[in-house]
C-alpha atoms as a PDB file:
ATOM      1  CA  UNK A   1      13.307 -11.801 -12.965  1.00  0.00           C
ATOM      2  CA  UNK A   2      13.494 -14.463 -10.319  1.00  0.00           C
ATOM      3  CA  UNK A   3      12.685 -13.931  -6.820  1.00  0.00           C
ATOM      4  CA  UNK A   4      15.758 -14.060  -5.667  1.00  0.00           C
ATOM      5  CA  UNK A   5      16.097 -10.462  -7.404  1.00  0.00           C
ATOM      6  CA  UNK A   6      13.125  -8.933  -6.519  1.00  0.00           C
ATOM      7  CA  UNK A   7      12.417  -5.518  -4.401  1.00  0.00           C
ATOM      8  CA  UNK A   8      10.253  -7.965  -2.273  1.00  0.00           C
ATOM      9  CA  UNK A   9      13.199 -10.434  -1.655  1.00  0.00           C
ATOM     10  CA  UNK A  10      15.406  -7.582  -0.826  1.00  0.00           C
ATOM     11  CA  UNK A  11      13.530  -6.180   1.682  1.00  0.00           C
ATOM     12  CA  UNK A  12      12.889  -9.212   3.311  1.00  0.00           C
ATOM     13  CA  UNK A  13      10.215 -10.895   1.911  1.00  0.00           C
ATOM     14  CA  UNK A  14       6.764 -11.189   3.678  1.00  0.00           C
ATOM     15  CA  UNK A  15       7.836 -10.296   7.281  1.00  0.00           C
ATOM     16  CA  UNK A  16       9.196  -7.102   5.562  1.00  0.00           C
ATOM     17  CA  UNK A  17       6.054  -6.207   4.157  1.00  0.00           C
ATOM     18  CA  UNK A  18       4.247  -7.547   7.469  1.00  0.00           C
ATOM     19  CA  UNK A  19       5.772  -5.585   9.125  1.00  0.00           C
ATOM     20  CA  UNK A  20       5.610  -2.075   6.621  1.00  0.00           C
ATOM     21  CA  UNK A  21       1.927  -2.780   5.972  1.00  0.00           C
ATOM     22  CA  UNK A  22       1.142  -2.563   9.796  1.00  0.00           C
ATOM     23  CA  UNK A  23       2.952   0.498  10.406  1.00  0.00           C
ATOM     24  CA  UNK A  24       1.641   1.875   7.425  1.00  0.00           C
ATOM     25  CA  UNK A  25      -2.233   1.034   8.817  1.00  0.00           C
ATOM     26  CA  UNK A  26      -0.859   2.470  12.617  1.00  0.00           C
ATOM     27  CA  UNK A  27      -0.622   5.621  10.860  1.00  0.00           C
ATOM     28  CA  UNK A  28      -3.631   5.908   8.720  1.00  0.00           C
ATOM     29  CA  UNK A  29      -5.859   4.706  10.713  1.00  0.00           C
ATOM     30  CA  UNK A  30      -4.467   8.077  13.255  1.00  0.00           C
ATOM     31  CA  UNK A  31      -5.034  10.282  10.641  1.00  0.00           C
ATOM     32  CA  UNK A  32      -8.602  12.481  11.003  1.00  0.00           C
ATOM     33  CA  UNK A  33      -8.450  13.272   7.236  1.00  0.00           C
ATOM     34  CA  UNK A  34      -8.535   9.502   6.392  1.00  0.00           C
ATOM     35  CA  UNK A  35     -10.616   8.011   9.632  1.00  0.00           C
ATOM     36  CA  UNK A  36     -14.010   8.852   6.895  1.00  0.00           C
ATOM     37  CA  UNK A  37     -12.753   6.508   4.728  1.00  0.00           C
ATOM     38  CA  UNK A  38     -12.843   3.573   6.830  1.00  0.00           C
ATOM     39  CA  UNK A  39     -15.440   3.572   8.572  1.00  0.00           C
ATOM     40  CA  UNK A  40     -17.518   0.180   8.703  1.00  0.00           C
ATOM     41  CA  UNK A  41     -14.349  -1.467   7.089  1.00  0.00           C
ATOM     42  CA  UNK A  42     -13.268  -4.675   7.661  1.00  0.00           C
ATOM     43  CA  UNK A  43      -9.347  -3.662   8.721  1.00  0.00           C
ATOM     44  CA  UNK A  44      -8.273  -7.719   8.987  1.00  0.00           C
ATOM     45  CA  UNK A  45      -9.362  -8.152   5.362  1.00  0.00           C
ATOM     46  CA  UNK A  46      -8.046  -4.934   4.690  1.00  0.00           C
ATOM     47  CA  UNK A  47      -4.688  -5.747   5.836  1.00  0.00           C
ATOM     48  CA  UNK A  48      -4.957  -8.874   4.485  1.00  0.00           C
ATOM     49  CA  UNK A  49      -5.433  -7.310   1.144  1.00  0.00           C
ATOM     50  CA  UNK A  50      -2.642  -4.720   1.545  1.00  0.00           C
ATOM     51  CA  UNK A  51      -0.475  -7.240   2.455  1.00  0.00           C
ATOM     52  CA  UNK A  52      -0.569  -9.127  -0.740  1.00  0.00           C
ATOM     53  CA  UNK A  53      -1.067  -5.911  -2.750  1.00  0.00           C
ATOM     54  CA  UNK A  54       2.435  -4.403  -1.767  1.00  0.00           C
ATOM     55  CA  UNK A  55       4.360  -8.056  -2.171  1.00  0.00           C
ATOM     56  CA  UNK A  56       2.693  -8.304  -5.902  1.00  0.00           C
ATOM     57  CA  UNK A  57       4.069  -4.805  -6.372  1.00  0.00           C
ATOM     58  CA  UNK A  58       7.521  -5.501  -5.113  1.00  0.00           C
ATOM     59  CA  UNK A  59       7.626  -8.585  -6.931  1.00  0.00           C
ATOM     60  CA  UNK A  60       7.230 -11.193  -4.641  1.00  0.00           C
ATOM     61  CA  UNK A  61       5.510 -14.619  -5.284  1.00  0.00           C
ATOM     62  CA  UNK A  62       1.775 -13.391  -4.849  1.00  0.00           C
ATOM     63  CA  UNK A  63      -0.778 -12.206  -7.268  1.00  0.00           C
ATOM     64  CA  UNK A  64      -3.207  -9.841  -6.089  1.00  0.00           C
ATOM     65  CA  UNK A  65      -6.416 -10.929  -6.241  1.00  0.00           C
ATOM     66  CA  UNK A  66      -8.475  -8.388  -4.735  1.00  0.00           C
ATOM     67  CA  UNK A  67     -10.844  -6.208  -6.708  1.00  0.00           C
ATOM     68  CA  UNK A  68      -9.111  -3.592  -9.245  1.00  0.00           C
ATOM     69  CA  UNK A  69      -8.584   0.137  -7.706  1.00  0.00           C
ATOM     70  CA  UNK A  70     -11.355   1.503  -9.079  1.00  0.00           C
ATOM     71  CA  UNK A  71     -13.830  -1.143  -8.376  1.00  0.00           C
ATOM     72  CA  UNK A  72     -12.177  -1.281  -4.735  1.00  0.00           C
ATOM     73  CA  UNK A  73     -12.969   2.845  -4.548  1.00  0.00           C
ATOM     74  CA  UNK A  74     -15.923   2.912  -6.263  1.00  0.00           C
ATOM     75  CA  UNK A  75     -18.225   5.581  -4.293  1.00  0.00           C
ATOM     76  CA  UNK A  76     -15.861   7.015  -1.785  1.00  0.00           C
ATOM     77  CA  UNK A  77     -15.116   9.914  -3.252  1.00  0.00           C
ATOM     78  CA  UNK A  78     -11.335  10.116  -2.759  1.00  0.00           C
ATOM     79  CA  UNK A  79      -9.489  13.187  -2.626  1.00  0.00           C
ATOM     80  CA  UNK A  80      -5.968  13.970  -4.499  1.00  0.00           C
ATOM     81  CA  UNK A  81      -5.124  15.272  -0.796  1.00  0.00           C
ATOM     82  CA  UNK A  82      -6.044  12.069   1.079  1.00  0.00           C
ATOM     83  CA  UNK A  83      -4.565   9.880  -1.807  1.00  0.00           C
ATOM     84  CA  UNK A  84      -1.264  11.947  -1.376  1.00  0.00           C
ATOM     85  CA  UNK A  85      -1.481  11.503   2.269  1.00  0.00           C
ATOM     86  CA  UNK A  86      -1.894   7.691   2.143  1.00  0.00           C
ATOM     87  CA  UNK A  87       1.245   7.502  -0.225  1.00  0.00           C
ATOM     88  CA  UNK A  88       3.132   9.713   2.449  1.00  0.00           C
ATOM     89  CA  UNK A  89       2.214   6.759   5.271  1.00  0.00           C
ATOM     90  CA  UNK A  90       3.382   4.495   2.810  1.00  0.00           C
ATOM     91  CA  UNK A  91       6.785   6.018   2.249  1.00  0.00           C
ATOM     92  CA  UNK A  92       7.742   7.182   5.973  1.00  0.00           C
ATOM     93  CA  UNK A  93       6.518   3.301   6.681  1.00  0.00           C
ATOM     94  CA  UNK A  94       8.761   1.701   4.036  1.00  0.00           C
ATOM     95  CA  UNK A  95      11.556   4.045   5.237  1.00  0.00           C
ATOM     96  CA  UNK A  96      10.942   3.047   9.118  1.00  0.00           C
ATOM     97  CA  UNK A  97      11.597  -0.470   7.875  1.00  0.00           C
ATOM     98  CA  UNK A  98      14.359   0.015   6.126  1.00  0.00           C
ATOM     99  CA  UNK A  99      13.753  -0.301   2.676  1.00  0.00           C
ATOM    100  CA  UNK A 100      16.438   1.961   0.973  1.00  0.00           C
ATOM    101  CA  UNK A 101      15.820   4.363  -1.294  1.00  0.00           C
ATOM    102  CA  UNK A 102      15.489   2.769  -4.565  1.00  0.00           C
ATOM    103  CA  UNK A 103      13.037   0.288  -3.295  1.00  0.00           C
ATOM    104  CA  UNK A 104      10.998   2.695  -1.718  1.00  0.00           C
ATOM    105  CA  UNK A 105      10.847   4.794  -5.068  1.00  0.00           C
ATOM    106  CA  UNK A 106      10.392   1.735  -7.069  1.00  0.00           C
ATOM    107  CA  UNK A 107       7.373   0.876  -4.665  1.00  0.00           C
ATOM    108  CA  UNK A 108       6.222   4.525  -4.700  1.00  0.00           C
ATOM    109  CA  UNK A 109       5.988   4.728  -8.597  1.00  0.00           C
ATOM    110  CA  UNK A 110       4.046   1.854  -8.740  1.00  0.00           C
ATOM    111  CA  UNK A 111       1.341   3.049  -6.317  1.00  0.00           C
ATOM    112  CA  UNK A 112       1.167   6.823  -7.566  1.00  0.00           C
ATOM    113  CA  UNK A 113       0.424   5.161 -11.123  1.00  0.00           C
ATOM    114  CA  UNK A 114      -2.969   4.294  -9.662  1.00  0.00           C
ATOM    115  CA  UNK A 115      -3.948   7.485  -8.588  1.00  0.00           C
ATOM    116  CA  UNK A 116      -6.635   8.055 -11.744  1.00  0.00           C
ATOM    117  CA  UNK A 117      -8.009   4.992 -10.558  1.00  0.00           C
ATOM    118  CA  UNK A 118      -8.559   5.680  -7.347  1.00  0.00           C
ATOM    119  CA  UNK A 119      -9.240   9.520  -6.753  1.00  0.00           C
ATOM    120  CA  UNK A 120     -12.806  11.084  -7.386  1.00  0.00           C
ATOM    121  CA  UNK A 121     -14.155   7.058  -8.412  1.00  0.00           C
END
């Protein structure tokens, strides 16, 4: 598949994501539930991270380099409910930026897959 038909070049490449990635944080970072886990994190590296996460999952010309989900949650004892939550953020942000719905499910799918990785690690 080239880049020209990727999720990531229909949504608008990286000012798309940008721009979903930064609503996405606006609303985690609001939630009580989910203020725990970041505590003491660095959020520019975080974004950073999130940033090229989301364009290697829609396809885009990036590969993500940072450490693998369960490395990356390794001791933080992540809930099904606060994973569930963060994938909520995720969709209502992809939605607010107009990605339409088969992006946003293609997106979604990829991110729920990680789920064993990430909760209870």
């Amino acid at each position: 598949m080239s880049e020209a038909e990727t999720i990531y070049a229909e949504i608008g490449g990286r000012d798309a994501v940008e721009s979903v990635v930064s609503e996405f944080y606006d609303r985690v970072f609001d939630d009580p539930l989910l203020e725990p886990y970041f505590e003491g994190i660095d959020r520019e590296q975080l974004y950073a991270h999130q940033v090229q996460f989301i364009s290697a999952v829609a396809g885009g010309p990036v590969d993500y380099d940072g450490a693998d989900m369960q490395e990356a949650h390794a001791g933080m004892g992540i809930t099904g409910e606060a994973f569930d939550r963060v994938a909520t953020y995720l969709e209502e942000a992809l939605r607010a930026n107009g990605v339409d719905e088969a992006n946003t499910e293609a997106i979604l799918t990829e991110v729920g897959a990680l789920k064993p990785d990430v909760v209870g690690q």
